[in-house]
PDB file of N, CA and C in Angstrom:
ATOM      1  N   UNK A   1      50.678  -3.406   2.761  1.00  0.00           N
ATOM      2  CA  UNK A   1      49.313  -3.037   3.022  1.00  0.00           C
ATOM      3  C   UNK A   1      48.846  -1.999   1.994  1.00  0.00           C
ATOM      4  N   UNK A   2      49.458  -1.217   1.614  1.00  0.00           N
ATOM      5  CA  UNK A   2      49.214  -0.214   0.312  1.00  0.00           C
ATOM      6  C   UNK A   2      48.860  -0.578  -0.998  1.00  0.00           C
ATOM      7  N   UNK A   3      49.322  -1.474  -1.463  1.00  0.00           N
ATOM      8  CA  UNK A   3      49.263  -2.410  -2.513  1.00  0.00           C
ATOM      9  C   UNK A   3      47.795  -2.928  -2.333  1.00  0.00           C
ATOM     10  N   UNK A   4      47.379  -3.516  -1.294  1.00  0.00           N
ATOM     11  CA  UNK A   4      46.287  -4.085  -0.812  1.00  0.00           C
ATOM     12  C   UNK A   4      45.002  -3.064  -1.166  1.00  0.00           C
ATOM     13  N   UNK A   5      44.957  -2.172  -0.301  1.00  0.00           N
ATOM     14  CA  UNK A   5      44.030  -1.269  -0.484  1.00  0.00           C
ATOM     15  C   UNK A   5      44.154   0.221  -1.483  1.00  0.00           C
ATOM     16  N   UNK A   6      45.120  -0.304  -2.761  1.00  0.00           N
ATOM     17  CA  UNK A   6      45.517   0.559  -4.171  1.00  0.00           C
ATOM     18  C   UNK A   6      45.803   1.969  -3.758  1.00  0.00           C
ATOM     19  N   UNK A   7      46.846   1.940  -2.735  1.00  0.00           N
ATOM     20  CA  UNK A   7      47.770   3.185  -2.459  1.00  0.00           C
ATOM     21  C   UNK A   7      48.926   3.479  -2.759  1.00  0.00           C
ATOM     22  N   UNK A   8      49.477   4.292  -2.947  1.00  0.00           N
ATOM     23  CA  UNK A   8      51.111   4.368  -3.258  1.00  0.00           C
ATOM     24  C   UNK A   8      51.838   3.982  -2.108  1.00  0.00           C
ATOM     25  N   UNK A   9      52.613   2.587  -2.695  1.00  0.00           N
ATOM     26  CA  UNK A   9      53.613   1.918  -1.806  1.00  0.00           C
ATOM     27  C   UNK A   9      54.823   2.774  -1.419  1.00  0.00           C
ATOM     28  N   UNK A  10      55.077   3.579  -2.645  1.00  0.00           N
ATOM     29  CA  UNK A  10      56.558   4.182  -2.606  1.00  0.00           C
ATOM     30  C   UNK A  10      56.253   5.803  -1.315  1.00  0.00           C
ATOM     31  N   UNK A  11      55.392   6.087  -1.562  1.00  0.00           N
ATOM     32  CA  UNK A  11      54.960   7.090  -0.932  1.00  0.00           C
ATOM     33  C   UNK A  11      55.005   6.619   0.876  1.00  0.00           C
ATOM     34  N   UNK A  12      53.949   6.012   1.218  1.00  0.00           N
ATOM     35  CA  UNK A  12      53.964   5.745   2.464  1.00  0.00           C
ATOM     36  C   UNK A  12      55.085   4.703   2.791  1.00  0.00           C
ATOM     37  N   UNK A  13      56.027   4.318   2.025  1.00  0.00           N
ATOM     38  CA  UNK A  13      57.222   3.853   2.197  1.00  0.00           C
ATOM     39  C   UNK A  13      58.312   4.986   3.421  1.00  0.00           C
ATOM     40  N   UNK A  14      57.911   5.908   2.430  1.00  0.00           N
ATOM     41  CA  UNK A  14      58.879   7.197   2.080  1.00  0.00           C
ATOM     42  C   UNK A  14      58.370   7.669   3.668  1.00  0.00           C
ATOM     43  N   UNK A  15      57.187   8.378   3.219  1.00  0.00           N
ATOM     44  CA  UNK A  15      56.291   8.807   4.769  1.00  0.00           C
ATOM     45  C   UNK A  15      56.784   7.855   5.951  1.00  0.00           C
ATOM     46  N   UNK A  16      56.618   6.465   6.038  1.00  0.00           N
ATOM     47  CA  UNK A  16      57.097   5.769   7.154  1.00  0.00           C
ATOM     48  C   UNK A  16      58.324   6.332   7.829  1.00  0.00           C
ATOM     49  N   UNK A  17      59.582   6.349   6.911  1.00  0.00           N
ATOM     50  CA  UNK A  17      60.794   6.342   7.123  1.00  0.00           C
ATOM     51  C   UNK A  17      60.912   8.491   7.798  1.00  0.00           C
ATOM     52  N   UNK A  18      60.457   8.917   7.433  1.00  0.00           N
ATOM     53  CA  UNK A  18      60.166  10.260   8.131  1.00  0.00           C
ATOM     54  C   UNK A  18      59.547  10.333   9.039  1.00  0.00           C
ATOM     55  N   UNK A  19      58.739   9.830   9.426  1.00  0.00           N
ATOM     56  CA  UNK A  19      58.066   9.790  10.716  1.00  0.00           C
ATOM     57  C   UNK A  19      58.462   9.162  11.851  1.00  0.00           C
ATOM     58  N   UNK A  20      59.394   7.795  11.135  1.00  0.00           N
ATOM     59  CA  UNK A  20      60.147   7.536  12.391  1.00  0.00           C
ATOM     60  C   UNK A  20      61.230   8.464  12.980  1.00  0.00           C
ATOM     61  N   UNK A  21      61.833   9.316  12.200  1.00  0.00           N
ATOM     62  CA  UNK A  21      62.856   9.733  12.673  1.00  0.00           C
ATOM     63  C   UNK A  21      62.860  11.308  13.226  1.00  0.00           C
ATOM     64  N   UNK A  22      61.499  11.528  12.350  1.00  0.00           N
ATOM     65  CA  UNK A  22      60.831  13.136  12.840  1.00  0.00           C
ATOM     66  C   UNK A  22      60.353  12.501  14.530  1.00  0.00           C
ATOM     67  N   UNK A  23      59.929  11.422  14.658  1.00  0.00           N
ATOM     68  CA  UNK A  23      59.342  11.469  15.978  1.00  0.00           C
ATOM     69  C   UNK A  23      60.429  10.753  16.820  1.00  0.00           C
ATOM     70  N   UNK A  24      61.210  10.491  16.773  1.00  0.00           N
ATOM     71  CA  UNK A  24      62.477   9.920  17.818  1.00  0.00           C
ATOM     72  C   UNK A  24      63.329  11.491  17.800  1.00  0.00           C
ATOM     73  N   UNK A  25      63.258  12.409  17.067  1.00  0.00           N
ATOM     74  CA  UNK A  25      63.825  13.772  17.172  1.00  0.00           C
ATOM     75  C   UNK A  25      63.294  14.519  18.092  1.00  0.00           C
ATOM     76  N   UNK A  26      61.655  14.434  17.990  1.00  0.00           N
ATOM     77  CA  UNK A  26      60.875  15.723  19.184  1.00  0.00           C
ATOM     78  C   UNK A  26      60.352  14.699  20.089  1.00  0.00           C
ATOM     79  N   UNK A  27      60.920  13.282  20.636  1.00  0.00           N
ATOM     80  CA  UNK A  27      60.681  12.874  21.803  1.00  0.00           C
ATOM     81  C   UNK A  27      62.440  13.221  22.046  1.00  0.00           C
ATOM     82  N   UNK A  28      63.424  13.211  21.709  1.00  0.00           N
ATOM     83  CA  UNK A  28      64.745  13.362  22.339  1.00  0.00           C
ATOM     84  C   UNK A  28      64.594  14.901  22.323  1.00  0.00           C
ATOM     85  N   UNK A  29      64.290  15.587  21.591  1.00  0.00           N
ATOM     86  CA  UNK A  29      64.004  17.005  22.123  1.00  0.00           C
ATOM     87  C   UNK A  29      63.350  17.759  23.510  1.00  0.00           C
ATOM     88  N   UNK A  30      62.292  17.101  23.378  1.00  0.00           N
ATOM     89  CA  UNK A  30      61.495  17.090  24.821  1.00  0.00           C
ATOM     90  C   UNK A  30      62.212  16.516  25.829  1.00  0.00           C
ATOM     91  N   UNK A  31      62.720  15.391  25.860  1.00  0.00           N
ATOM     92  CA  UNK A  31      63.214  15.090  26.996  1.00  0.00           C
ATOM     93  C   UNK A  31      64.590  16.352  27.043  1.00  0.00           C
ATOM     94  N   UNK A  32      65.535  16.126  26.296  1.00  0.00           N
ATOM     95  CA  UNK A  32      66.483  16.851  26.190  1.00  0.00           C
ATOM     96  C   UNK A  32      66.114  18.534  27.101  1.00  0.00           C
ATOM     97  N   UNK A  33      64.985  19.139  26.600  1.00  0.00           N
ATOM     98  CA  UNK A  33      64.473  20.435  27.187  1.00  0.00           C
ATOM     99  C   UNK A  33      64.034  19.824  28.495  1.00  0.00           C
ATOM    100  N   UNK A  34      63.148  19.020  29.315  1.00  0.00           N
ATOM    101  CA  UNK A  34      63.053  18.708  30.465  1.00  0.00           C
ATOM    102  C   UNK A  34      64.217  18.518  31.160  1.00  0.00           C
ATOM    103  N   UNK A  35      65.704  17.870  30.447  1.00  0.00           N
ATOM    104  CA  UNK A  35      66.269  17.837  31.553  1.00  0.00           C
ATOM    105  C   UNK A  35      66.980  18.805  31.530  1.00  0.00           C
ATOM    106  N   UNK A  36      67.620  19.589  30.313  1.00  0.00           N
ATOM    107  CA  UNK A  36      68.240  21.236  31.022  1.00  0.00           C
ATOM    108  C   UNK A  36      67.370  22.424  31.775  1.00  0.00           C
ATOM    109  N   UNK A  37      66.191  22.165  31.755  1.00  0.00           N
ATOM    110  CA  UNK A  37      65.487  23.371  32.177  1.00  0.00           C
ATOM    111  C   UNK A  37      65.042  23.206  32.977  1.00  0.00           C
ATOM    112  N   UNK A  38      63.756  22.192  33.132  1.00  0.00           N
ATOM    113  CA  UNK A  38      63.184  21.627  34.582  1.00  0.00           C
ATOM    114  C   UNK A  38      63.839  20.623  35.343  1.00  0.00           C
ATOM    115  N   UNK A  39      64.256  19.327  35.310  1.00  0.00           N
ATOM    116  CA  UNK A  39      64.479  18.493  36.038  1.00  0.00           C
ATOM    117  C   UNK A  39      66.019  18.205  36.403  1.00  0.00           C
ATOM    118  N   UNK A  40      66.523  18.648  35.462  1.00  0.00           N
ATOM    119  CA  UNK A  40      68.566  18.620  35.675  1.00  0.00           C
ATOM    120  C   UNK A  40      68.575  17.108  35.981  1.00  0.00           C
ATOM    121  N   UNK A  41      68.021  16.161  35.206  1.00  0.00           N
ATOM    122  CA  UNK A  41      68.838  14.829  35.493  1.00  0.00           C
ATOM    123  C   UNK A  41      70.066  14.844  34.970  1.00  0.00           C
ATOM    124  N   UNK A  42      70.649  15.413  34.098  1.00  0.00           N
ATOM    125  CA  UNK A  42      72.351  15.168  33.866  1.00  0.00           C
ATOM    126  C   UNK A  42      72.772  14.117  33.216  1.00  0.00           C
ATOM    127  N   UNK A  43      71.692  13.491  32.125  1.00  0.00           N
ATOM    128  CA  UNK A  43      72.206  12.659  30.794  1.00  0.00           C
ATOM    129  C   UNK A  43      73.057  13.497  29.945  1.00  0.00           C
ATOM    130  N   UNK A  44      74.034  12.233  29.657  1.00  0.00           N
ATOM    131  CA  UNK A  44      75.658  12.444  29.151  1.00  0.00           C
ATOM    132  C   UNK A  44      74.779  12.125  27.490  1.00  0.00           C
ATOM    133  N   UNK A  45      74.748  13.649  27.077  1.00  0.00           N
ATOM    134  CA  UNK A  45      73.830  13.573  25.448  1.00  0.00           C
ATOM    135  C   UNK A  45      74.532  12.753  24.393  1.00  0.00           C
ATOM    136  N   UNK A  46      75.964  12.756  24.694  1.00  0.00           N
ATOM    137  CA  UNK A  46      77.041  12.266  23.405  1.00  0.00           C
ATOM    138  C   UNK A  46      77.163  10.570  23.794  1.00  0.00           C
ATOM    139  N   UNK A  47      76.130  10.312  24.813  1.00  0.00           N
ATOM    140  CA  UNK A  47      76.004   8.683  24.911  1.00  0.00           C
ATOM    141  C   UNK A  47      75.157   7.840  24.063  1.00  0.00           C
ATOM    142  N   UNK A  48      75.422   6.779  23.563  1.00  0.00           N
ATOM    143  CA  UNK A  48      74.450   6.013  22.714  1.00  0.00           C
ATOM    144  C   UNK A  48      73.478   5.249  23.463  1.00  0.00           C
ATOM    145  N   UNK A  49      73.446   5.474  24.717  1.00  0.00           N
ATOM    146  CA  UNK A  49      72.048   4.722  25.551  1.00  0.00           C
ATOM    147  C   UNK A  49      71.293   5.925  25.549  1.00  0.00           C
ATOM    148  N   UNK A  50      71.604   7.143  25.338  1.00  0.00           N
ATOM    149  CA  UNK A  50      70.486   8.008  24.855  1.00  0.00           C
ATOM    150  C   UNK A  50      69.799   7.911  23.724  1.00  0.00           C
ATOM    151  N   UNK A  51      70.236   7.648  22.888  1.00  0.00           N
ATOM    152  CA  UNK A  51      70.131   8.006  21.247  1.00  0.00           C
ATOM    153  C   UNK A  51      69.536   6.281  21.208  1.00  0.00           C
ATOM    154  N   UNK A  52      69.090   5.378  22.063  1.00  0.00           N
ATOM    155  CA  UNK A  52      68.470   4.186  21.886  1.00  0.00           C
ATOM    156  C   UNK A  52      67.155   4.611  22.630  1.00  0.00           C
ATOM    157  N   UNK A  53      66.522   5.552  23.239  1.00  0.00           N
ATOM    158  CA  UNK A  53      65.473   6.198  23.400  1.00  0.00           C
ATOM    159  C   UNK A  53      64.575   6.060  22.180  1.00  0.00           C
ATOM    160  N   UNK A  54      65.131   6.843  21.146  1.00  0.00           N
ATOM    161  CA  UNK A  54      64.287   7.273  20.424  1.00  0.00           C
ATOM    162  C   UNK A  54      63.655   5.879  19.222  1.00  0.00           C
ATOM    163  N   UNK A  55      64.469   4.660  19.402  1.00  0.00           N
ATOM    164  CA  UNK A  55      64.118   3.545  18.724  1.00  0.00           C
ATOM    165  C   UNK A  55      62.697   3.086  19.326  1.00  0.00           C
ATOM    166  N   UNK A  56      62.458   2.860  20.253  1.00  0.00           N
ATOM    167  CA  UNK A  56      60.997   2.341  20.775  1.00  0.00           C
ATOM    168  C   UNK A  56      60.197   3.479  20.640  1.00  0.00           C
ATOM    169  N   UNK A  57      60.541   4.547  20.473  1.00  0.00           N
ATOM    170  CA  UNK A  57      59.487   6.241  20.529  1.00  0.00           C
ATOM    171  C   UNK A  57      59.629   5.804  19.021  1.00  0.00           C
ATOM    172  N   UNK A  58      60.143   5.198  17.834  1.00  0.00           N
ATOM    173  CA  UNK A  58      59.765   5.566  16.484  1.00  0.00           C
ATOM    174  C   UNK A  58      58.705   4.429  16.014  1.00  0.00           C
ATOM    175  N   UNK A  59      59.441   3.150  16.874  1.00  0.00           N
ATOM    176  CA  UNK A  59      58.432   1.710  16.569  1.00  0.00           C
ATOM    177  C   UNK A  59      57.375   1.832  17.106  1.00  0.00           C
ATOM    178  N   UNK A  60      57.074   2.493  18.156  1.00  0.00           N
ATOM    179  CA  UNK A  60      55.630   2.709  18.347  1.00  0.00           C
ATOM    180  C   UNK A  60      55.096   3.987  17.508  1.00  0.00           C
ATOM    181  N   UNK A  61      55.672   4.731  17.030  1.00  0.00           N
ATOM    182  CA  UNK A  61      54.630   5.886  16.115  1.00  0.00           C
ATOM    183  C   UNK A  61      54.579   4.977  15.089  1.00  0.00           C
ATOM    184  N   UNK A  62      55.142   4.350  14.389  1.00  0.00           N
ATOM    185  CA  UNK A  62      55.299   3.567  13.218  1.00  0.00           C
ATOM    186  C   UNK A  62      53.744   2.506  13.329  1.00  0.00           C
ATOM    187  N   UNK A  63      53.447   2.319  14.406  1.00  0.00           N
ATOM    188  CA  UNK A  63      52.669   0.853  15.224  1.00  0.00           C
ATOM    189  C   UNK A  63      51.445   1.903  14.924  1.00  0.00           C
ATOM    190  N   UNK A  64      51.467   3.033  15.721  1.00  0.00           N
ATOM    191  CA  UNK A  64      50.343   3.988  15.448  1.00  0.00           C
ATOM    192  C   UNK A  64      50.184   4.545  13.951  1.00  0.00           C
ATOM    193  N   UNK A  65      50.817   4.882  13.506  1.00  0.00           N
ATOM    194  CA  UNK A  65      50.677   5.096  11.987  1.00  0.00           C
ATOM    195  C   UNK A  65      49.743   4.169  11.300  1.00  0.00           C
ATOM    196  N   UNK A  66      50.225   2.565  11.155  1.00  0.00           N
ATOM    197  CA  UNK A  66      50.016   1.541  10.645  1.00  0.00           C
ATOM    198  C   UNK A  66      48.431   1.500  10.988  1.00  0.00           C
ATOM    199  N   UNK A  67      48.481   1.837  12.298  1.00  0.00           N
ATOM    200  CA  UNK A  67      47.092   0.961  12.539  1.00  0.00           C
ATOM    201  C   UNK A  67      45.807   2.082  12.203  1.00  0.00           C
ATOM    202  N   UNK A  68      46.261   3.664  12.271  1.00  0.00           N
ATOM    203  CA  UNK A  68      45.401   4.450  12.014  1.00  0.00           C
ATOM    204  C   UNK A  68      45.509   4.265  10.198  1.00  0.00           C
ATOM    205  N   UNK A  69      46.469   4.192   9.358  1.00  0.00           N
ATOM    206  CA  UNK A  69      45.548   3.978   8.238  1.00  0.00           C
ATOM    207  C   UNK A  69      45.383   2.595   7.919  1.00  0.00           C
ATOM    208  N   UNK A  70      45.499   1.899   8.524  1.00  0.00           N
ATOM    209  CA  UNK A  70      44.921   0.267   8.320  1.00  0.00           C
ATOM    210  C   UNK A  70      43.074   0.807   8.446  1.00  0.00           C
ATOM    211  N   UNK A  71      42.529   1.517   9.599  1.00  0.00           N
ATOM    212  CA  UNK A  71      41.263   1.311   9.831  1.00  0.00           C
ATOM    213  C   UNK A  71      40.625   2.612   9.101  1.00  0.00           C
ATOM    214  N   UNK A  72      41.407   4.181   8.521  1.00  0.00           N
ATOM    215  CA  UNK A  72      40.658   4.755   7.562  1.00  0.00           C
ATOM    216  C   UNK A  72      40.843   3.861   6.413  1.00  0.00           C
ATOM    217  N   UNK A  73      41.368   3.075   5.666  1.00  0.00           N
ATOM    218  CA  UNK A  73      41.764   2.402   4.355  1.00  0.00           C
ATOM    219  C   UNK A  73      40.294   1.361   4.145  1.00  0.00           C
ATOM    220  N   UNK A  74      40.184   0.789   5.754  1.00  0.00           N
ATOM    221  CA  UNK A  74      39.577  -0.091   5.687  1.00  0.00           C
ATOM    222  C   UNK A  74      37.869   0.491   5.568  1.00  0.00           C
ATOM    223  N   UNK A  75      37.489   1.425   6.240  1.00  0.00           N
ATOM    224  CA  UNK A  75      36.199   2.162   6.201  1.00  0.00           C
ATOM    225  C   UNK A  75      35.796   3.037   5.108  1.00  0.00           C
ATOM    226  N   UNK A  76      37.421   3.016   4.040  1.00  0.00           N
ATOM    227  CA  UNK A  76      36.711   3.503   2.467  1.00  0.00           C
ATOM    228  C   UNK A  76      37.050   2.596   1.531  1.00  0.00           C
ATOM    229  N   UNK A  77      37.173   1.575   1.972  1.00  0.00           N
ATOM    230  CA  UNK A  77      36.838   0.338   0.666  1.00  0.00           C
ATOM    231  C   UNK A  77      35.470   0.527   0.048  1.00  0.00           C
ATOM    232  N   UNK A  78      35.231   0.218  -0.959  1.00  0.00           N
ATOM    233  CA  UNK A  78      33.976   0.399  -1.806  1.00  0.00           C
ATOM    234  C   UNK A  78      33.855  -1.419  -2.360  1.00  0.00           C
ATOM    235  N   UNK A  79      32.803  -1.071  -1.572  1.00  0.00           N
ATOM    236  CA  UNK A  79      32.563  -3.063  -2.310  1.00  0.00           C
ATOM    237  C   UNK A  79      31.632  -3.397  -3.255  1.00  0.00           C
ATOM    238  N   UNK A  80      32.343  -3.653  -4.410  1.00  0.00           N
ATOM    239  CA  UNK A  80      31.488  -3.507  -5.797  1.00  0.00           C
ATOM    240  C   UNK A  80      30.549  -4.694  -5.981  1.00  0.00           C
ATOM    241  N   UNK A  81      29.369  -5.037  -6.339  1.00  0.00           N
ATOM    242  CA  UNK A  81      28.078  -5.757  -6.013  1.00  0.00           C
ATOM    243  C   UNK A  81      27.969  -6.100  -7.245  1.00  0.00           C
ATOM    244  N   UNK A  82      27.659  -7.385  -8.056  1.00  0.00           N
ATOM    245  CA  UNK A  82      27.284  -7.616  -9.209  1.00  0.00           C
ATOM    246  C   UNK A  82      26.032  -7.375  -9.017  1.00  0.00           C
ATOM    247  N   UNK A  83      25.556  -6.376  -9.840  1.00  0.00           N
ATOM    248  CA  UNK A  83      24.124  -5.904 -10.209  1.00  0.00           C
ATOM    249  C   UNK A  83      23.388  -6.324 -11.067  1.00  0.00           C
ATOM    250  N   UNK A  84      24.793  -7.102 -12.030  1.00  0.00           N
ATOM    251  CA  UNK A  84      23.843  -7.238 -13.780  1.00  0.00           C
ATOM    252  C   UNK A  84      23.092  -9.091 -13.440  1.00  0.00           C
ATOM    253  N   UNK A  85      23.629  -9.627 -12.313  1.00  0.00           N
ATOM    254  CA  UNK A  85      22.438 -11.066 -12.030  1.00  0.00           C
ATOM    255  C   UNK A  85      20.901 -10.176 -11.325  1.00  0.00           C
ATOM    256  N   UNK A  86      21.039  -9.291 -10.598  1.00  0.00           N
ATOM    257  CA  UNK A  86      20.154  -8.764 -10.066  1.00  0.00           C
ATOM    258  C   UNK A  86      18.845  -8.531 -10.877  1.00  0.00           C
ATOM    259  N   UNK A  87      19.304  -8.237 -12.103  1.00  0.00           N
ATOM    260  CA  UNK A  87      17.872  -8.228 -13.290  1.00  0.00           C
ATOM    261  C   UNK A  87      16.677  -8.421 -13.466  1.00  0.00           C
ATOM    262  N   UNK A  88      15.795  -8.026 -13.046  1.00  0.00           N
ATOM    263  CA  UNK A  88      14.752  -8.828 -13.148  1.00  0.00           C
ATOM    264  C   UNK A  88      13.909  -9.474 -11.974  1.00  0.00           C
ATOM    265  N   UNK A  89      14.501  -9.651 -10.947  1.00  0.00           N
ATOM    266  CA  UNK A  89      14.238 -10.048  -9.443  1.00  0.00           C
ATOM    267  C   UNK A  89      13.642  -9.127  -8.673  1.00  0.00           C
ATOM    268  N   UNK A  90      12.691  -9.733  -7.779  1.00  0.00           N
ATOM    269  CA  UNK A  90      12.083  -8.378  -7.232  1.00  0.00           C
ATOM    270  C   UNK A  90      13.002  -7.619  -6.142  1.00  0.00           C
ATOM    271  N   UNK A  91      12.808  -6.465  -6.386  1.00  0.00           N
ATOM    272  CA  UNK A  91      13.374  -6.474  -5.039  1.00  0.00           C
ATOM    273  C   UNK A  91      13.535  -6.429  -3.743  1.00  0.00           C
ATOM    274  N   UNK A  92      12.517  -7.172  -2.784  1.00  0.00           N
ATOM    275  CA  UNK A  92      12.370  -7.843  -1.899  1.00  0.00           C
ATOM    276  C   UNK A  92      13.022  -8.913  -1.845  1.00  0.00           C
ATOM    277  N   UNK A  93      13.897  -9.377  -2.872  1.00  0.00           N
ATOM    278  CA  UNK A  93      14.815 -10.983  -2.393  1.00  0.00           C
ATOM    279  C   UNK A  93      16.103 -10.497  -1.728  1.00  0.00           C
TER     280      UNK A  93
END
């Protein structure tokens, strides 16, 4: 999609891959602080059905990412108009 609307691919490549993992960190954080402090559910942290939490918490920021600059990308396209047939025509056509 970057390529598309003449952005740096390598960049929001890069950005993607941080954001998934910055945000599967402070949703396992949060939960992690809810359950030692407020709620004491008593997840076993050194389990890997924990640490599969944070895969659907990254594919959906990833989903949100995508779609918020899909629709700024899309509302600053500039759509260039051949002007030079325009010549001469009134302009009322």
């Amino acid at each position: 999609m970057a390529e598309e609307y003449n952005q740096s691919k390598w960049l929001y490549a890069i950005l993607s891959i941080v954001i998934y993992y910055v945000s599967g960190a402070v949703v396992l954080a949060i939960v992690a602080i809810l359950d030692m402090r407020i709620f004491g559910w008593g997840f076993d942290w050194n389990s890997f059905g924990i640490n599969l939490l944070s895969l659907p918490v990254g594919l959906l920021t990833l989903w949100g990412f995508y779609t918020l600059l899909e629709n700024r990308w899309k509302k600053s396209v500039v759509v260039v108009k051949d002007e030079i047939g325009d010549i001469g025509k009134n302009i009322e056509e």
